[in-house]
PDB file of N, CA and C in Angstrom:
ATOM      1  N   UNK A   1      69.242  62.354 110.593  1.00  0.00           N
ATOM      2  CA  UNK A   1      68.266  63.121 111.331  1.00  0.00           C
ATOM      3  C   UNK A   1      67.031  63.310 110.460  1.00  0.00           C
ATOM      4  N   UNK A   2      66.127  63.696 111.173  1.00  0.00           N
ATOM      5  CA  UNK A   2      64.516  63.660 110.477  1.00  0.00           C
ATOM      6  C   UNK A   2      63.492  64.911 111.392  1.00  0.00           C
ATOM      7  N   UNK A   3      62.795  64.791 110.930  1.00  0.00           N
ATOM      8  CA  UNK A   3      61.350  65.298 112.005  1.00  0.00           C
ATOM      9  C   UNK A   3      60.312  64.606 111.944  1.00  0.00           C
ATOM     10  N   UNK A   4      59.387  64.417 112.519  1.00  0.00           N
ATOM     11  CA  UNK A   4      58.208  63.797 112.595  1.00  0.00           C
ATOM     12  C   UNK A   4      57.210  64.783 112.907  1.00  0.00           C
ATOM     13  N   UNK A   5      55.991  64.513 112.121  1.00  0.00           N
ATOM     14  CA  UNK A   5      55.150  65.065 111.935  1.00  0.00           C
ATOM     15  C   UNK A   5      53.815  64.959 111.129  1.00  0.00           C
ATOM     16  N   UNK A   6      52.136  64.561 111.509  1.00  0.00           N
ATOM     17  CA  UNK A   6      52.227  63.860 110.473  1.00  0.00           C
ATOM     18  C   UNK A   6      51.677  65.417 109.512  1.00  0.00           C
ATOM     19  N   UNK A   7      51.407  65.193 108.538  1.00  0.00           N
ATOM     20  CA  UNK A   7      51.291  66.584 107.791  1.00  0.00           C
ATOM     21  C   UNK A   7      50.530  65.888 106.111  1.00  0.00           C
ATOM     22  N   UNK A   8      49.447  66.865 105.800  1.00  0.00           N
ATOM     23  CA  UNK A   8      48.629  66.077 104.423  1.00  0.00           C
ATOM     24  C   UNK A   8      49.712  66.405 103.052  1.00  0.00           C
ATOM     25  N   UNK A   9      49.666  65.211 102.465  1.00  0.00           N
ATOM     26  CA  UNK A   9      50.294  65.562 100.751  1.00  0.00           C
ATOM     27  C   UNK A   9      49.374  66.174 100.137  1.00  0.00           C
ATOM     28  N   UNK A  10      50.112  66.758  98.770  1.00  0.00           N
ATOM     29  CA  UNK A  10      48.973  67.336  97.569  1.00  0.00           C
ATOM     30  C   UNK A  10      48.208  66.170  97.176  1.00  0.00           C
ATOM     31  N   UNK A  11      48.414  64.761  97.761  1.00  0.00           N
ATOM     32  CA  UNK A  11      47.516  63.362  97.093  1.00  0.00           C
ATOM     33  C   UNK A  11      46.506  63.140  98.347  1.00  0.00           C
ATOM     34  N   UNK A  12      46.790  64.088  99.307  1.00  0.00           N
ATOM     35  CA  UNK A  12      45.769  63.411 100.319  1.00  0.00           C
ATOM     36  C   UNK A  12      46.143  62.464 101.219  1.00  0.00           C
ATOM     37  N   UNK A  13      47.519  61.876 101.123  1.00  0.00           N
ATOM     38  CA  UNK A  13      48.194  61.112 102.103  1.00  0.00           C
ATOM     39  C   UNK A  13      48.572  61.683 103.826  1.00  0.00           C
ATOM     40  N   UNK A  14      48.699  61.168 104.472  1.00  0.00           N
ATOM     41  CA  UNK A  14      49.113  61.728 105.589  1.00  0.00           C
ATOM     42  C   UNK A  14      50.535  61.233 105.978  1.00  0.00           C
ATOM     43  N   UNK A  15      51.546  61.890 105.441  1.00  0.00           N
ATOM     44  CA  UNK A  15      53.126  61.798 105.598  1.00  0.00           C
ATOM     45  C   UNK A  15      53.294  62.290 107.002  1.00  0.00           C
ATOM     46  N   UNK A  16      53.888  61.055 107.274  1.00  0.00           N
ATOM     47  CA  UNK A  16      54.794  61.751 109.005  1.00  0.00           C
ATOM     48  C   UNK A  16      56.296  61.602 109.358  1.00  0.00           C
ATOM     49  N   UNK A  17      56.732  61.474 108.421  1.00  0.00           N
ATOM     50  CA  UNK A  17      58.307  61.429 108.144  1.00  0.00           C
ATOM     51  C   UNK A  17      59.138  61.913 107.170  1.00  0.00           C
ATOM     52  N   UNK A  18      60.111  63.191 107.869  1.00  0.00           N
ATOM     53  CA  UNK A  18      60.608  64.131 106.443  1.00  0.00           C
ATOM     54  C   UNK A  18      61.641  64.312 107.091  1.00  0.00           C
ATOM     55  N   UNK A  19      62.616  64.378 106.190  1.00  0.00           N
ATOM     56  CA  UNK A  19      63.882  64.597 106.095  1.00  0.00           C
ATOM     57  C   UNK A  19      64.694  65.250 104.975  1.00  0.00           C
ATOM     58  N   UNK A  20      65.594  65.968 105.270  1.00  0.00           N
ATOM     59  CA  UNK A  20      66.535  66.745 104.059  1.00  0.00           C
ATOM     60  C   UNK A  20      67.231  65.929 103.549  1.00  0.00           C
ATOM     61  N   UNK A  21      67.487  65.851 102.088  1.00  0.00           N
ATOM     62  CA  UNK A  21      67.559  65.085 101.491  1.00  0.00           C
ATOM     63  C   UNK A  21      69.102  65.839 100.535  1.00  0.00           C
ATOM     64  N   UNK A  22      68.775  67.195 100.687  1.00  0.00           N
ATOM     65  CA  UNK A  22      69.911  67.972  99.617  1.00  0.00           C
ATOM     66  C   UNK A  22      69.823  69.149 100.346  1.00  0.00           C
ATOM     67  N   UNK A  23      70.842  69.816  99.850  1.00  0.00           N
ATOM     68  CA  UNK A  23      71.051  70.977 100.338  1.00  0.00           C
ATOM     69  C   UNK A  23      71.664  71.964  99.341  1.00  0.00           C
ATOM     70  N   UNK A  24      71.679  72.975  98.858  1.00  0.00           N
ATOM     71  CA  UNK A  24      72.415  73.808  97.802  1.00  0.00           C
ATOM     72  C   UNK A  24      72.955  75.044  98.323  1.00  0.00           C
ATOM     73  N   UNK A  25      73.888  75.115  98.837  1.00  0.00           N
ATOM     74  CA  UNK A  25      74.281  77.023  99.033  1.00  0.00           C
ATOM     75  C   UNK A  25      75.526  77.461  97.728  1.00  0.00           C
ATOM     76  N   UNK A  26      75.057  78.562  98.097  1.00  0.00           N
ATOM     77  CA  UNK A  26      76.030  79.610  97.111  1.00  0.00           C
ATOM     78  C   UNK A  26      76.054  80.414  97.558  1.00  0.00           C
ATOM     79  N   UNK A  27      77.424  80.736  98.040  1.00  0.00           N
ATOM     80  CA  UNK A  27      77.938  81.743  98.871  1.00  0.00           C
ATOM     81  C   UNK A  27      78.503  82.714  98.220  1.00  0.00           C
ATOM     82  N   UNK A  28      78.469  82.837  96.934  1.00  0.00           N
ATOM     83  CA  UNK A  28      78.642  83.917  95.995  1.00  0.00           C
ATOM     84  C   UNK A  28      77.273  84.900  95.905  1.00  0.00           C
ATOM     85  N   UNK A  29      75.908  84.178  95.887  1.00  0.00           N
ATOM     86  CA  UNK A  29      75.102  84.679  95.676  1.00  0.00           C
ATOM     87  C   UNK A  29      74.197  84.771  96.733  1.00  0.00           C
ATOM     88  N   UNK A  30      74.779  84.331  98.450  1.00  0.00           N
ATOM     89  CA  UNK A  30      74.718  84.386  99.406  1.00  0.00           C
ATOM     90  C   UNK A  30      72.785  83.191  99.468  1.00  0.00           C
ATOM     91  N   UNK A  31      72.801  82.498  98.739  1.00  0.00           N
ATOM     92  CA  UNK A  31      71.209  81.952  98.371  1.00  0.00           C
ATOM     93  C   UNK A  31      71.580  80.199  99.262  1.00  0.00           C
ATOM     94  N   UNK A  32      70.436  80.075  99.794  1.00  0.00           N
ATOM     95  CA  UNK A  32      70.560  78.689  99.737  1.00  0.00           C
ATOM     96  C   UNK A  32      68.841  78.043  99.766  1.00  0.00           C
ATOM     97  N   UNK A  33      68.820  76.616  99.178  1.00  0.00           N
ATOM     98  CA  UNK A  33      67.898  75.817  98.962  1.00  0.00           C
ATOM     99  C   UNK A  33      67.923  74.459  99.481  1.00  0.00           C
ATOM    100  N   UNK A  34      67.165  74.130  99.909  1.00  0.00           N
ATOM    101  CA  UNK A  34      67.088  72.898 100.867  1.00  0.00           C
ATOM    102  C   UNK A  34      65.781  71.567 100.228  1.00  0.00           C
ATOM    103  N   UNK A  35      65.729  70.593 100.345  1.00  0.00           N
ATOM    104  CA  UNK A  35      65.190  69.728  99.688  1.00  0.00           C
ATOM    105  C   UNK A  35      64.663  68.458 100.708  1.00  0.00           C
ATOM    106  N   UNK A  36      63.408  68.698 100.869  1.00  0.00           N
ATOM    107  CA  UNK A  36      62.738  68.186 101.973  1.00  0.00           C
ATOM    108  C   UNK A  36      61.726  66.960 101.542  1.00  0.00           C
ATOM    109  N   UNK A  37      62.527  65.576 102.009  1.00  0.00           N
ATOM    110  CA  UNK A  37      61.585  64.279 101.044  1.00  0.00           C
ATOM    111  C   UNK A  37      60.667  63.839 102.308  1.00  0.00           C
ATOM    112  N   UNK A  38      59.242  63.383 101.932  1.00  0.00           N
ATOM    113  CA  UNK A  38      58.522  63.214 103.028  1.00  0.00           C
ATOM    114  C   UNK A  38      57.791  62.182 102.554  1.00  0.00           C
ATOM    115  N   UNK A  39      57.968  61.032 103.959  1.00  0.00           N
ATOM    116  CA  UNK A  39      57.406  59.748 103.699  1.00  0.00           C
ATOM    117  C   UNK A  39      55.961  59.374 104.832  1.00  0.00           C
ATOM    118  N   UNK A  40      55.539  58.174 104.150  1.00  0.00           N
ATOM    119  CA  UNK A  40      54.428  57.713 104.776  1.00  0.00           C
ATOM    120  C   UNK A  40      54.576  57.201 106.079  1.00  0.00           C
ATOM    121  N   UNK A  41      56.021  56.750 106.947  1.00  0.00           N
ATOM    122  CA  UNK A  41      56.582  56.850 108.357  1.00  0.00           C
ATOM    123  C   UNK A  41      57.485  56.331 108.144  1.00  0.00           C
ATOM    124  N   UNK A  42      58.511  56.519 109.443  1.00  0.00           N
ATOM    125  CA  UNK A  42      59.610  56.187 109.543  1.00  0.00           C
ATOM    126  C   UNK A  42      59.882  54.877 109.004  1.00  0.00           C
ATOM    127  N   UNK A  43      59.166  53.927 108.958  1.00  0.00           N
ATOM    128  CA  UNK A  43      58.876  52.495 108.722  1.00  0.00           C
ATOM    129  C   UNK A  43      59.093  52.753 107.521  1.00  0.00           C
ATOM    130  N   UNK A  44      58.357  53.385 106.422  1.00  0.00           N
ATOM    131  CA  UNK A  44      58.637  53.219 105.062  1.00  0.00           C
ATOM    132  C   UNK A  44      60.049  53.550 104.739  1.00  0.00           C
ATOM    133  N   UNK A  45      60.352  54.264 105.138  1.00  0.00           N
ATOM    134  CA  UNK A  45      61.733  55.101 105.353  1.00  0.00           C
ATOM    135  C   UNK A  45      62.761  54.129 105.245  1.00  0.00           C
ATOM    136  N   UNK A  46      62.861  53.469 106.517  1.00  0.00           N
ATOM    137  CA  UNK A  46      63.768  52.354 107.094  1.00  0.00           C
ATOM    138  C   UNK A  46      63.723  51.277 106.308  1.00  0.00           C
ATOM    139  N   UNK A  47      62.517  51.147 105.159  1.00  0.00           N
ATOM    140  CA  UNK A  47      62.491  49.593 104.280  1.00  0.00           C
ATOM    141  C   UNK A  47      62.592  50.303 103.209  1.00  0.00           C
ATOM    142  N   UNK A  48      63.689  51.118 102.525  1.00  0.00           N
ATOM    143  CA  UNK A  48      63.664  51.857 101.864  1.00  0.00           C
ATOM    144  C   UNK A  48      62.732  52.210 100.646  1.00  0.00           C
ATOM    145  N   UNK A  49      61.876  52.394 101.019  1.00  0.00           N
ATOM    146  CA  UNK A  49      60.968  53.659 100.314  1.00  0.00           C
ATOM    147  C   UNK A  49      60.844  54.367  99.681  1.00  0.00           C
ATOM    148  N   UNK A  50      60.959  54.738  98.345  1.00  0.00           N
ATOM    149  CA  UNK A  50      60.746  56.432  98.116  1.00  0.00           C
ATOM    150  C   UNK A  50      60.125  57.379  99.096  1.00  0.00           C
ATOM    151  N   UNK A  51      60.538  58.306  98.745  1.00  0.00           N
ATOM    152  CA  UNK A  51      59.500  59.550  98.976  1.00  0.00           C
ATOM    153  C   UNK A  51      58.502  59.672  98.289  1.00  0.00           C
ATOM    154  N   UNK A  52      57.055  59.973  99.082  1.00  0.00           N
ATOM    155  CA  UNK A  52      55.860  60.225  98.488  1.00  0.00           C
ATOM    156  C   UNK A  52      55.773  61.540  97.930  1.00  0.00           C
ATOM    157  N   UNK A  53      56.998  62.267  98.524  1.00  0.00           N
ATOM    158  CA  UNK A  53      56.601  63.545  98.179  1.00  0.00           C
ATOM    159  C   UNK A  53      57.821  64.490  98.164  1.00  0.00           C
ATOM    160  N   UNK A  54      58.457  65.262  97.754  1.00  0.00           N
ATOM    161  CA  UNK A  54      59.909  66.117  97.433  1.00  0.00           C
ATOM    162  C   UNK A  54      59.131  67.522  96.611  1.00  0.00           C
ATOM    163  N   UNK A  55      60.215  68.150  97.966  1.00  0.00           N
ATOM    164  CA  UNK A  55      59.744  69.746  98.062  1.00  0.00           C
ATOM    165  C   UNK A  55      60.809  70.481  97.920  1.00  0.00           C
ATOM    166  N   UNK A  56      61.546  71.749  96.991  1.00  0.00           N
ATOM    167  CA  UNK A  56      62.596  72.350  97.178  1.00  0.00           C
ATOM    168  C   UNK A  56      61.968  73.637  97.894  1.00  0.00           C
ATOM    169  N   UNK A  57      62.669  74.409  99.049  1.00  0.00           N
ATOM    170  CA  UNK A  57      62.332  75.492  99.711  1.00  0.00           C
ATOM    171  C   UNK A  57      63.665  76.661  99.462  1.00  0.00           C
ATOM    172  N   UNK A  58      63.131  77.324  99.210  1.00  0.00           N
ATOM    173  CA  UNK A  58      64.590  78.579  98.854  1.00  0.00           C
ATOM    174  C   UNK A  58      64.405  79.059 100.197  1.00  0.00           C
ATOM    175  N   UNK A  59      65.514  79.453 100.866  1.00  0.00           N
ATOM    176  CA  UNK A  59      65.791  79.978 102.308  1.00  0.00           C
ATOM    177  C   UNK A  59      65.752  81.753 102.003  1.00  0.00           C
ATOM    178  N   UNK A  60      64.656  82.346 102.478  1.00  0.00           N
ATOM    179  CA  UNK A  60      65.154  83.793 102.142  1.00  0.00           C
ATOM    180  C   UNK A  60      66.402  84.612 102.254  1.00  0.00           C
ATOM    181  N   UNK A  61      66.619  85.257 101.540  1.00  0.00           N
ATOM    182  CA  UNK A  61      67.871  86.277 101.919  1.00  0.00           C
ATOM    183  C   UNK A  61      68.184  86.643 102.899  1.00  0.00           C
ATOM    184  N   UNK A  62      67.205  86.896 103.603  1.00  0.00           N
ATOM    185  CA  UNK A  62      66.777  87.595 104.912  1.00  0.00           C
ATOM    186  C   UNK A  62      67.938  86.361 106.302  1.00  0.00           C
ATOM    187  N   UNK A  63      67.486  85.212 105.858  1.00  0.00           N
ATOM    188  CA  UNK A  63      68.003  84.084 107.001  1.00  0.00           C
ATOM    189  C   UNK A  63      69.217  83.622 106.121  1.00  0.00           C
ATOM    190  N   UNK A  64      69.729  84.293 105.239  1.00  0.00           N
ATOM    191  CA  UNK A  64      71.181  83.496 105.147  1.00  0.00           C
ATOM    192  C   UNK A  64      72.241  83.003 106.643  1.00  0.00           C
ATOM    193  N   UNK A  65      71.889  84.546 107.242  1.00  0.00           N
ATOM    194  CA  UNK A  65      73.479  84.940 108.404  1.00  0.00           C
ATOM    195  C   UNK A  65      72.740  83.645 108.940  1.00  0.00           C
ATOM    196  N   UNK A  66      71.820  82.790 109.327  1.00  0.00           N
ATOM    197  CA  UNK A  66      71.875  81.995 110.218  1.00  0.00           C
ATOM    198  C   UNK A  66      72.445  80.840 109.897  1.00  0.00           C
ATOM    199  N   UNK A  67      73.156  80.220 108.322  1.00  0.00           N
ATOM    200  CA  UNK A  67      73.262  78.977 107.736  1.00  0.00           C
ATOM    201  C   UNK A  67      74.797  79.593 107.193  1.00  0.00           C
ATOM    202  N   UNK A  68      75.544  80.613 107.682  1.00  0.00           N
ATOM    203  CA  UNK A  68      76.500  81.047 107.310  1.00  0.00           C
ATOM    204  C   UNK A  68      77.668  80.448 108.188  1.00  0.00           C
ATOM    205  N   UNK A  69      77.863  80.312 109.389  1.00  0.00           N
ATOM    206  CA  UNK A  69      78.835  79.317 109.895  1.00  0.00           C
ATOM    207  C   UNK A  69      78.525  78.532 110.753  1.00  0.00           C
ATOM    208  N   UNK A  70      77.673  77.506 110.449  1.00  0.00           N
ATOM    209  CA  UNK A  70      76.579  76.487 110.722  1.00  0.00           C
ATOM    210  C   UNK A  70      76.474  75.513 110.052  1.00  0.00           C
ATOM    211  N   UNK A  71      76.334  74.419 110.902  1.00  0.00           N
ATOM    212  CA  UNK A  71      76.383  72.980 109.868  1.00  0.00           C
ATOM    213  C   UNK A  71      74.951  73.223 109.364  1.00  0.00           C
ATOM    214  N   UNK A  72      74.477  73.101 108.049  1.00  0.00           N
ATOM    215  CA  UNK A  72      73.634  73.170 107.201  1.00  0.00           C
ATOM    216  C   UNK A  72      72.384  72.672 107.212  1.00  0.00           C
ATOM    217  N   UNK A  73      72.414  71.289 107.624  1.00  0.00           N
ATOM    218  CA  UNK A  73      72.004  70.011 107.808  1.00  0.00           C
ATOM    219  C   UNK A  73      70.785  70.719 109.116  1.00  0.00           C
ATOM    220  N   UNK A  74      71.711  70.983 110.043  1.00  0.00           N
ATOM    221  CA  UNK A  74      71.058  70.815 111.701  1.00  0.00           C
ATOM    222  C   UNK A  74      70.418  72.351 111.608  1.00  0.00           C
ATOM    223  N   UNK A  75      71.046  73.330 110.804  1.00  0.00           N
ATOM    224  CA  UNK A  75      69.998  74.998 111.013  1.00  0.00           C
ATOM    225  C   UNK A  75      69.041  74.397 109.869  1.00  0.00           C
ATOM    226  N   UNK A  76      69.226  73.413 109.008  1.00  0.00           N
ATOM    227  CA  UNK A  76      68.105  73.395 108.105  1.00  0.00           C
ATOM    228  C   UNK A  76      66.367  72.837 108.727  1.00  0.00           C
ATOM    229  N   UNK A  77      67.409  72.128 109.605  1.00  0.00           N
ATOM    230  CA  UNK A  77      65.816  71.280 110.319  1.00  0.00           C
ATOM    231  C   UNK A  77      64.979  72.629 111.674  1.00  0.00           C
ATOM    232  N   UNK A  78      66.278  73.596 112.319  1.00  0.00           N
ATOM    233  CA  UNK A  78      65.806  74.522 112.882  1.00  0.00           C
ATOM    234  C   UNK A  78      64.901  75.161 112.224  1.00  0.00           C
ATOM    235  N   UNK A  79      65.294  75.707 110.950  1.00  0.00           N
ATOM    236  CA  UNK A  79      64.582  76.870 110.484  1.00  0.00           C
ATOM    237  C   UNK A  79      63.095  76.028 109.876  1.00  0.00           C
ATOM    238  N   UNK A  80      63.434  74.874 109.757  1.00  0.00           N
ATOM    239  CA  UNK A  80      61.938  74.671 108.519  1.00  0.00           C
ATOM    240  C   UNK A  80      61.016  74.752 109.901  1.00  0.00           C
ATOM    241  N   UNK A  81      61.003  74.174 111.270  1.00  0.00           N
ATOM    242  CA  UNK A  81      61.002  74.233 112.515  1.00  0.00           C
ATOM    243  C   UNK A  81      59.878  75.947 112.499  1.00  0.00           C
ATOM    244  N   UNK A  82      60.733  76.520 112.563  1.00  0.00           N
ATOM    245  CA  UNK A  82      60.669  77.987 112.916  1.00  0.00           C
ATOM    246  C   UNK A  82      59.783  78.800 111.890  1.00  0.00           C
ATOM    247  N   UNK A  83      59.883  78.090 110.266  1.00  0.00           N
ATOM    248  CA  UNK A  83      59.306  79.186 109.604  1.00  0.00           C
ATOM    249  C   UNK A  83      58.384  78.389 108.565  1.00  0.00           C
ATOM    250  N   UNK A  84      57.902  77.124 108.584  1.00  0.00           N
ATOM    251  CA  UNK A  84      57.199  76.908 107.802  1.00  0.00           C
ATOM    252  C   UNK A  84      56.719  76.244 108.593  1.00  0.00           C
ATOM    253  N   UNK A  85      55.041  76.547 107.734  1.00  0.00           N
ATOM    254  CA  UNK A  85      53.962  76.413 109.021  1.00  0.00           C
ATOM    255  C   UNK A  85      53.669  74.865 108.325  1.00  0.00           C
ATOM    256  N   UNK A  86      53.554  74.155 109.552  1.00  0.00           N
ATOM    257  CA  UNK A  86      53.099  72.533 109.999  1.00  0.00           C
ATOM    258  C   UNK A  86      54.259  71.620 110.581  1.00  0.00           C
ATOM    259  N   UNK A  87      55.360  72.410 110.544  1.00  0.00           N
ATOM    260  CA  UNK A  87      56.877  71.753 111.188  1.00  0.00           C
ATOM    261  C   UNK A  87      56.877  72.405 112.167  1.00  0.00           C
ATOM    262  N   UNK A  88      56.063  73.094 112.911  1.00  0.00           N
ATOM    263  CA  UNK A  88      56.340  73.579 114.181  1.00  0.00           C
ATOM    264  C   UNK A  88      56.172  73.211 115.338  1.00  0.00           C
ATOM    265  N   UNK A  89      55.527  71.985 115.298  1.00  0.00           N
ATOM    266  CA  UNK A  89      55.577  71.331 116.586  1.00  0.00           C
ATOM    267  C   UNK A  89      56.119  69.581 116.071  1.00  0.00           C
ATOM    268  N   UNK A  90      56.892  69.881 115.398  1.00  0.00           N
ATOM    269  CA  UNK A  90      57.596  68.185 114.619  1.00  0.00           C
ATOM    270  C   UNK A  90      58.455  68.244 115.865  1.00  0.00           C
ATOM    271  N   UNK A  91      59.069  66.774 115.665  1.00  0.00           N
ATOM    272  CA  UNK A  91      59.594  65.969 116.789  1.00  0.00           C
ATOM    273  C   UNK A  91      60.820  65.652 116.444  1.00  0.00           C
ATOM    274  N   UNK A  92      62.091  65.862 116.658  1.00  0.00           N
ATOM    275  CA  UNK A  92      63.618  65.375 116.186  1.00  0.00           C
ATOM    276  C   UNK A  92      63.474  64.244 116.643  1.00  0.00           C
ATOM    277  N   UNK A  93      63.864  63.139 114.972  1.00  0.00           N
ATOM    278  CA  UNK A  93      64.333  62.083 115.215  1.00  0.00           C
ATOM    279  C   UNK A  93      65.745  62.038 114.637  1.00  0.00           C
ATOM    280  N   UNK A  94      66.698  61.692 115.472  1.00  0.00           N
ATOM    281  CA  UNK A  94      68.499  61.648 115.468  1.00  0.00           C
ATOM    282  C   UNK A  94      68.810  59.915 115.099  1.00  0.00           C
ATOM    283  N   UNK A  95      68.105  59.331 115.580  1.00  0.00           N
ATOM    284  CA  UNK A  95      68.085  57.215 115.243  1.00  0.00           C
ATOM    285  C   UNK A  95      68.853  57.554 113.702  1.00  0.00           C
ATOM    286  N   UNK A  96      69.500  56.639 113.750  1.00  0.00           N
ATOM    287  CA  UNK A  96      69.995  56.404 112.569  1.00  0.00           C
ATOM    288  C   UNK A  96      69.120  55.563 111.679  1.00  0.00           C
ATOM    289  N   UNK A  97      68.390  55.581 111.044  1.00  0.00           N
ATOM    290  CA  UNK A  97      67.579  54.955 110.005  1.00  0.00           C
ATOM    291  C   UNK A  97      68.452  53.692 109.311  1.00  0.00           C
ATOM    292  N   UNK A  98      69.387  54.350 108.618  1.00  0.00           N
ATOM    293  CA  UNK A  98      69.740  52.864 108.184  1.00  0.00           C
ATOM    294  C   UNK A  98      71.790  52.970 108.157  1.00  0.00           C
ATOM    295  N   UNK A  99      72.129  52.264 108.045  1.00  0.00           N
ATOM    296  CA  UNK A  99      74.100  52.266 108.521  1.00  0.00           C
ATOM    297  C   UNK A  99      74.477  52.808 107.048  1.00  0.00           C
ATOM    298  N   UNK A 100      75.676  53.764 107.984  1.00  0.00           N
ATOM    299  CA  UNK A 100      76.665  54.528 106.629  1.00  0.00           C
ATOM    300  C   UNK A 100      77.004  53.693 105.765  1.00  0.00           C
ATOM    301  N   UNK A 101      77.371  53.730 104.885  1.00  0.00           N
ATOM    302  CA  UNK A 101      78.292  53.093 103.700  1.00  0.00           C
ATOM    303  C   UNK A 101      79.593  53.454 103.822  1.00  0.00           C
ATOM    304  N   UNK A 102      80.372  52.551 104.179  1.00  0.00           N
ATOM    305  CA  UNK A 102      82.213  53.290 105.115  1.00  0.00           C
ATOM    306  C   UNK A 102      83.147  52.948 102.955  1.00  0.00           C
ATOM    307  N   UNK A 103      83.077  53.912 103.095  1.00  0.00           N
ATOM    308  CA  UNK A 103      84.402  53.956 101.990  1.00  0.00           C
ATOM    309  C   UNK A 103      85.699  53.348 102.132  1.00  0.00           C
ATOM    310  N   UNK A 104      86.138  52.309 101.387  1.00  0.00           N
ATOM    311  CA  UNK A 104      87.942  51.736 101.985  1.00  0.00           C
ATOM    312  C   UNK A 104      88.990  52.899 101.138  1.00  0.00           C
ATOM    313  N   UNK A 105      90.001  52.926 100.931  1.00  0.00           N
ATOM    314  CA  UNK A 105      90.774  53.062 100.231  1.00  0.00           C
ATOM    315  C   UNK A 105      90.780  52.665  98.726  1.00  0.00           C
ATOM    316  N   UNK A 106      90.884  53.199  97.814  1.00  0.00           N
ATOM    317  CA  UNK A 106      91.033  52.571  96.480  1.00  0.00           C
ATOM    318  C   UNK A 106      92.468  51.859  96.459  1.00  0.00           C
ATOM    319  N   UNK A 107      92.169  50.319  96.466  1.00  0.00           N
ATOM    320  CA  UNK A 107      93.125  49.521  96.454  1.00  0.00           C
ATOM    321  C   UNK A 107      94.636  50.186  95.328  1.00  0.00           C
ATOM    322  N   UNK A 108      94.204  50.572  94.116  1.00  0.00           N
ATOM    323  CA  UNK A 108      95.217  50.643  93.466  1.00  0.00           C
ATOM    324  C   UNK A 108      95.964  51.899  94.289  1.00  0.00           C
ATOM    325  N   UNK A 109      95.134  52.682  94.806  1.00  0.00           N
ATOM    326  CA  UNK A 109      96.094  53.770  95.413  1.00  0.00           C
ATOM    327  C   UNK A 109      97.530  53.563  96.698  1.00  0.00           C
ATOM    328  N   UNK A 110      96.713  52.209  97.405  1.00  0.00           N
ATOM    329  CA  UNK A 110      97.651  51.764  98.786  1.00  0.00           C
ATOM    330  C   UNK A 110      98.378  50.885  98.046  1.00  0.00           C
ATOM    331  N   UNK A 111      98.688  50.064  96.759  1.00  0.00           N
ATOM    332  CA  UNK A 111      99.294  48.597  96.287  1.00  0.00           C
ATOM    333  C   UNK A 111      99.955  49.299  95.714  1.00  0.00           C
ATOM    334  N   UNK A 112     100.348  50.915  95.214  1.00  0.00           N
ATOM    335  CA  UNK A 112     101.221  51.514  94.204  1.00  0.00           C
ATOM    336  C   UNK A 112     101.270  52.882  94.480  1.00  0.00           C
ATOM    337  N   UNK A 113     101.795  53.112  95.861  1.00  0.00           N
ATOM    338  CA  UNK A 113     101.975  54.562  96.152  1.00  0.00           C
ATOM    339  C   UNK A 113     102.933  55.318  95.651  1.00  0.00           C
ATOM    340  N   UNK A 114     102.263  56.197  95.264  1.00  0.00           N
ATOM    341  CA  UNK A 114     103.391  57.295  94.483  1.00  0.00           C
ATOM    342  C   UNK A 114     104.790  57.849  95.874  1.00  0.00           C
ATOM    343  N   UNK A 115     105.550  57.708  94.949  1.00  0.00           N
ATOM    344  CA  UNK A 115     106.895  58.483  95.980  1.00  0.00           C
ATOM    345  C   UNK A 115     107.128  60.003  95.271  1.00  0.00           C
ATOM    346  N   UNK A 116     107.529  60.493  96.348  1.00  0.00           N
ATOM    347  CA  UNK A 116     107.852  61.948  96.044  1.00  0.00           C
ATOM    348  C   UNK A 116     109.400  61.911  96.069  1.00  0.00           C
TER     349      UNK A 116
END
């Protein structure tokens, strides 16, 4: 998932493609931080690209209860949505950009299974 939007860098670029990239909670210290990479368009994105630009945002205290039994990911794109100004009229893009990487089994684990 992504948003679209186009929005100016600190270089003067006009980025229109951002996406969360990381996410950090600590539920001890009830804090979380989110990590927002923003490219020159989806296109750069999809031919893999860096980011022109990577932003960490601390989520106030105040909006924990909303990322508290919530997939992370999907209230993260709500709230940047809702509370930081130039994502407020961005566009959900859900397209899969580019295919998972499917994990097999670690061979030695299935060729020499432990018995109990």
């Amino acid at each position: 998932m992504a948003i679209i939007i186009n929005m100016d860098s600190k270089f003067g670029l006009s980025l229109s493609y951002h996406r969360i990239t990381a996410f950090n909670i600590n539920y001890a210290s009830k804090k979380a931080v989110l990590c927002v990479a923003s490219y020159l368009s989806k296109e750069a994105r999809a031919n893999k690209s860096v980011p022109l630009e990577e932003i960490d945002i601390e989520i106030p205290s105040a909006d924990w209860p909303l990322f508290k039994n919530a997939n992370p990911i999907q209230q993260g794109y709500l709230w940047l949505k809702a509370n930081v100004v130039g994502f407020e009229d961005a566009l959900d893009d859900v397209e899969v950009v580019e295919t998972p990487i499917l994990i097999e089994n670690d061979p030695v684990e299935t060729e020499n299974p432990v018995e109990g």
